[in-house]
Protein backbone atom coordinates (compact mmCIF):
# COMPACT_ATOMS: atom_id res chain seq x y z
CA UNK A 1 6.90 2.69 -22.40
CA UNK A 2 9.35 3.46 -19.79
CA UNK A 3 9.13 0.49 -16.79
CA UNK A 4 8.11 1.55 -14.27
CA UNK A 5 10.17 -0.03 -10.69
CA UNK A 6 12.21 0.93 -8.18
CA UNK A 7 14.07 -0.25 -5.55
CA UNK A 8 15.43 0.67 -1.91
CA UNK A 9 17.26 -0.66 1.26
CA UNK A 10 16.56 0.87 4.62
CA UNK A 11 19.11 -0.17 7.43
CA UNK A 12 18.86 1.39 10.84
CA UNK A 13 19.10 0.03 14.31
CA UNK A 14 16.09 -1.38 14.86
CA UNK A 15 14.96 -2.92 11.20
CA UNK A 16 16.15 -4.00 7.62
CA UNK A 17 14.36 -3.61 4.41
CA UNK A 18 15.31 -4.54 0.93
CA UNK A 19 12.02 -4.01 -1.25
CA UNK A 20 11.66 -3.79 -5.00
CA UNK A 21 8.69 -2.82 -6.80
CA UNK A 22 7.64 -2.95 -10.27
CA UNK A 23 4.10 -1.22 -10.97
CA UNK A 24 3.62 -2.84 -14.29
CA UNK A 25 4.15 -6.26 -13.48
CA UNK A 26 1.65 -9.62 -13.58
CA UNK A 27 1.25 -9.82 -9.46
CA UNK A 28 4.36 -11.24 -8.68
CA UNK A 29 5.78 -11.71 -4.89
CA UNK A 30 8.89 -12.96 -3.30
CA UNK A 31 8.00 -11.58 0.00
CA UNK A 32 9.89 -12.73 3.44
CA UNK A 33 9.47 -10.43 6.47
CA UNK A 34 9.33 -11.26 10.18
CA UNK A 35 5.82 -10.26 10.99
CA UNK A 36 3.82 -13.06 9.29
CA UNK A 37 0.90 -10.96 9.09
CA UNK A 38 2.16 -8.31 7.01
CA UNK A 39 3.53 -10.92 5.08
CA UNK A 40 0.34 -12.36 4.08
CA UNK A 41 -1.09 -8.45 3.61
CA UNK A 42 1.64 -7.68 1.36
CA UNK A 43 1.26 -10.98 -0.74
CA UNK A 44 -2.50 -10.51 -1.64
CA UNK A 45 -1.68 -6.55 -2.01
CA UNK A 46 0.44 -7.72 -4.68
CA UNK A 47 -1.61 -9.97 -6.43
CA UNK A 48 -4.35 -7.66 -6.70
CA UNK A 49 -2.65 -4.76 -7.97
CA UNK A 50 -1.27 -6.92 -10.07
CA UNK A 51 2.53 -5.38 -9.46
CA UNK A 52 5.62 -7.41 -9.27
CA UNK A 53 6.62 -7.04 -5.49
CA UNK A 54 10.22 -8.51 -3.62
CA UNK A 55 10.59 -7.95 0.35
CA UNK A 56 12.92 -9.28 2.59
CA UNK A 57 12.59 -7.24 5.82
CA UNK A 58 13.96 -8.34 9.80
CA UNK A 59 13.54 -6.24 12.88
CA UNK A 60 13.21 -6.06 16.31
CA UNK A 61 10.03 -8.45 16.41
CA UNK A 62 11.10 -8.95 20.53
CA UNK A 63 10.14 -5.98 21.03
CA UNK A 64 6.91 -6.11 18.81
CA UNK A 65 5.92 -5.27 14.93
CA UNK A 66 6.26 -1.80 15.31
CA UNK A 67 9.20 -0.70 13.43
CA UNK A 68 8.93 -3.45 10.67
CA UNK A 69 5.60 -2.82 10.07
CA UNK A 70 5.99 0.98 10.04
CA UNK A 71 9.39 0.79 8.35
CA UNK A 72 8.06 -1.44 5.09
CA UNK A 73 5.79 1.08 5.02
CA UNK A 74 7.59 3.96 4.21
CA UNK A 75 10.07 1.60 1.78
CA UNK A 76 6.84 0.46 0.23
CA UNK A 77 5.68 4.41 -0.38
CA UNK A 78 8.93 5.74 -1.62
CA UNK A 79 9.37 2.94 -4.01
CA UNK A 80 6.04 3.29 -5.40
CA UNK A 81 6.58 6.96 -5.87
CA UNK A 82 9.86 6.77 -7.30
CA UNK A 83 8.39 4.15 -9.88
CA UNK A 84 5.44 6.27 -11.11
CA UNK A 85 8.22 8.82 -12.18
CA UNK A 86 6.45 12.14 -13.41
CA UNK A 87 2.92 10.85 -13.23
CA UNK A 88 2.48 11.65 -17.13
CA UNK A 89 -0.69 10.23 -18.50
CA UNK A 90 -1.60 8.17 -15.68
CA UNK A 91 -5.25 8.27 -14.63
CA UNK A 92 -4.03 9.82 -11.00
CA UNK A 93 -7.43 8.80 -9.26
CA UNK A 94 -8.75 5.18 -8.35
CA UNK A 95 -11.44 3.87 -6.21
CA UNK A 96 -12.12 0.28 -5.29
CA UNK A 97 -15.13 -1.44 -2.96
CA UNK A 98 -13.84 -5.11 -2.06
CA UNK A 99 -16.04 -7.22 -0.08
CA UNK A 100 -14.95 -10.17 1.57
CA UNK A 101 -17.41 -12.44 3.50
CA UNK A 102 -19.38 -10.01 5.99
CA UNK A 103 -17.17 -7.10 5.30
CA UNK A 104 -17.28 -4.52 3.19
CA UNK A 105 -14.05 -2.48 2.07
CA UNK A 106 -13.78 0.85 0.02
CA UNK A 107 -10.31 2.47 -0.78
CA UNK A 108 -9.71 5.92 -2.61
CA UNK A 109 -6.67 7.21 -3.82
CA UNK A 110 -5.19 10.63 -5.79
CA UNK A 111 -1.98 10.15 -6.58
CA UNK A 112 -1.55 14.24 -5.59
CA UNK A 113 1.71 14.58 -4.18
CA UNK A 114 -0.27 16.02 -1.13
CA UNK A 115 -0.41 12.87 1.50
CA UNK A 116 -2.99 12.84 3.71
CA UNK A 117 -4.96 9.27 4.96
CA UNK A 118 -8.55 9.33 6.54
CA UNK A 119 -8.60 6.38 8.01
CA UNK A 120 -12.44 5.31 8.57
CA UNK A 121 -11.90 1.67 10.17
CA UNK A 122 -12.65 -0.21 13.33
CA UNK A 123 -11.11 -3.22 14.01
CA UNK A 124 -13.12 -5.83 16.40
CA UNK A 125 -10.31 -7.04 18.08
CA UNK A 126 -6.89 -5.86 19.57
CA UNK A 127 -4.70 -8.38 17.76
CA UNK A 128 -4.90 -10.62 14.71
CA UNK A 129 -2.66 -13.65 15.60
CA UNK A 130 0.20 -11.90 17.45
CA UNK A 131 -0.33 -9.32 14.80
CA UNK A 132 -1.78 -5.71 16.76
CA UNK A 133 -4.25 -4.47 14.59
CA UNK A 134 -3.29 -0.81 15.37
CA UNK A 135 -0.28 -1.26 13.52
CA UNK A 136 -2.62 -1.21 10.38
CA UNK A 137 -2.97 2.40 10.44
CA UNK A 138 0.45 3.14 11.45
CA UNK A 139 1.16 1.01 7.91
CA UNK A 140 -1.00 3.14 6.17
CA UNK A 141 0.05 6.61 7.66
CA UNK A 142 3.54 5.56 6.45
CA UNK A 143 2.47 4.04 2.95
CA UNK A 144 0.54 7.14 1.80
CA UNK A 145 3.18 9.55 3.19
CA UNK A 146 5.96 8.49 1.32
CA UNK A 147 3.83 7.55 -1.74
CA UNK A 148 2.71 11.25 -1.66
CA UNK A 149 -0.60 10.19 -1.95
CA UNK A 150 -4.28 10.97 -0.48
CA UNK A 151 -5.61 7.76 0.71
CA UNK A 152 -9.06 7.50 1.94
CA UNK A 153 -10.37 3.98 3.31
CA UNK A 154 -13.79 3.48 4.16
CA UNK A 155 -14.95 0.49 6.21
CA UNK A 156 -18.43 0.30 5.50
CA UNK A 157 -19.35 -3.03 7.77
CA UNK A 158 -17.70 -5.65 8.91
CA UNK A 159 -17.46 -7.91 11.92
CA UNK A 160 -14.22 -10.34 11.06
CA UNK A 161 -11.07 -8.26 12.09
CA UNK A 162 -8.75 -10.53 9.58
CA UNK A 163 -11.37 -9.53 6.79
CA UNK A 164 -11.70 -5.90 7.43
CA UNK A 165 -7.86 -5.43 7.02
CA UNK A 166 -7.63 -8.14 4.16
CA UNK A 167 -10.32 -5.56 2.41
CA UNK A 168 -8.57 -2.72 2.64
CA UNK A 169 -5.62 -4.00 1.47
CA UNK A 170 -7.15 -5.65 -1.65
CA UNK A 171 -9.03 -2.59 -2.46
CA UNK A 172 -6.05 -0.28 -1.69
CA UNK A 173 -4.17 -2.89 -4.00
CA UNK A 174 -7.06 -2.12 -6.77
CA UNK A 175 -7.39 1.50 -6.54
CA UNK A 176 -3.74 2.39 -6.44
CA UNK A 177 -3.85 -0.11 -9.86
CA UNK A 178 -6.24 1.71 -11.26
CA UNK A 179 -5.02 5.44 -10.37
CA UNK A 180 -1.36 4.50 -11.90
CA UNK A 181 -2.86 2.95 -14.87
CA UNK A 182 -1.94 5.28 -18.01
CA UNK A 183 -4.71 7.24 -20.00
CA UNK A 184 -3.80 7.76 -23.62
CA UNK A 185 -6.83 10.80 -23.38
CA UNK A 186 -4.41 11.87 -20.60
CA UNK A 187 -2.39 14.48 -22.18
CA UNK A 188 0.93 15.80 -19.79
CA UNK A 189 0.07 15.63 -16.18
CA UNK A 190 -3.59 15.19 -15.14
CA UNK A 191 -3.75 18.50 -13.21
CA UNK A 192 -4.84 22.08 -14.21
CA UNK A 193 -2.14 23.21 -12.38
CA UNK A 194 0.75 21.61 -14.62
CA UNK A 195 2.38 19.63 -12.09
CA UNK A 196 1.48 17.45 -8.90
């Protein structure tokens, strides 16, 4: 089998990404960012996709987490693209419910090449840390544009802020494992058109 990684560096005025990706790795990270929150995200993301993840990413953090956050985003989606390659075999849907303490978490993905989120998540509070919680979705815009992907998370209840978004991220992780996991009933490319 055919590795499956990929790698990119984004340099403009405002940030700098390096990120590497491997999706068949053993959950991996060597992650360094400026935005310690996304740092953490990213780290358990990892783990529980079990993927072999490297980040080192700096930007204009005076200003706020905006562009880093939004900008590892769209590294993070056009690695993970690139690295699934022509989607042959792979399973191309996953679906994951993670509950952490009070919360409860669902993620869905198709791995489509039609991106789209629906984004069905309220966050208790304005900021996590120094970390503003509306960046979240402005991650996740990003992530599922670039991966080409339809990604659908659910927030069923919750009342923690940190453990809403550590949900989705761990079931995101999960689901996206599970959708790029390879079928061997999975003959070609899982769609009756012939392509996605």
């Amino acid at each position: 089998m055919v590795e499956r990684k990929s790698q990119i560096e984004r340099k403009t005025g405002e940030t700098h990404v390096q990120l590497e990706m491997n999706i068949d790795g053993e959950g991996n990270s060597q992650i360094e960012t400026n935005v310690p929150f996304i740092t953490h995200m990213l780290e358990l993301f990892t783990k529980h996709g079990h993927f072999d993840l490297t980040v080192d990413a700096k930007g204009d953090t005076e200003v706020d987490d905006h562009h880093t956050t939004e900008d590892i985003g769209i590294c993070l989606g056009q690695v993970f693209n690139e690295a699934l390659g022509d989607k042959k075999g792979i399973r191309r849907y996953g679906n994951s419910f993670v509950p952490m303490d009070e919360t409860l978490a669902q993620v869905v993905v198709d791995l489509s090449n039609r991106p789209h989120l629906e984004c069905r998540a309220e966050f208790p509070s304005q900021k996590v840390g120094t970390f503003d919680t509306e960046l979240v979705h402005e991650f996740l815009w990003k992530f599922a544009l670039e991966a080409r992907m339809n990604l659908h998370v659910i927030v069923h209840y919750g009342q923690n802020t940190h453990h809403i978004i550590e949900a989705i991220f761990k079931a995101m992780a999960r689901a996206l494992d599970e959708a790029a996991q390879h079928d061997e009933r999975v003959k070609g490319v899982p769609s009756t058109k012939g392509m996605l």
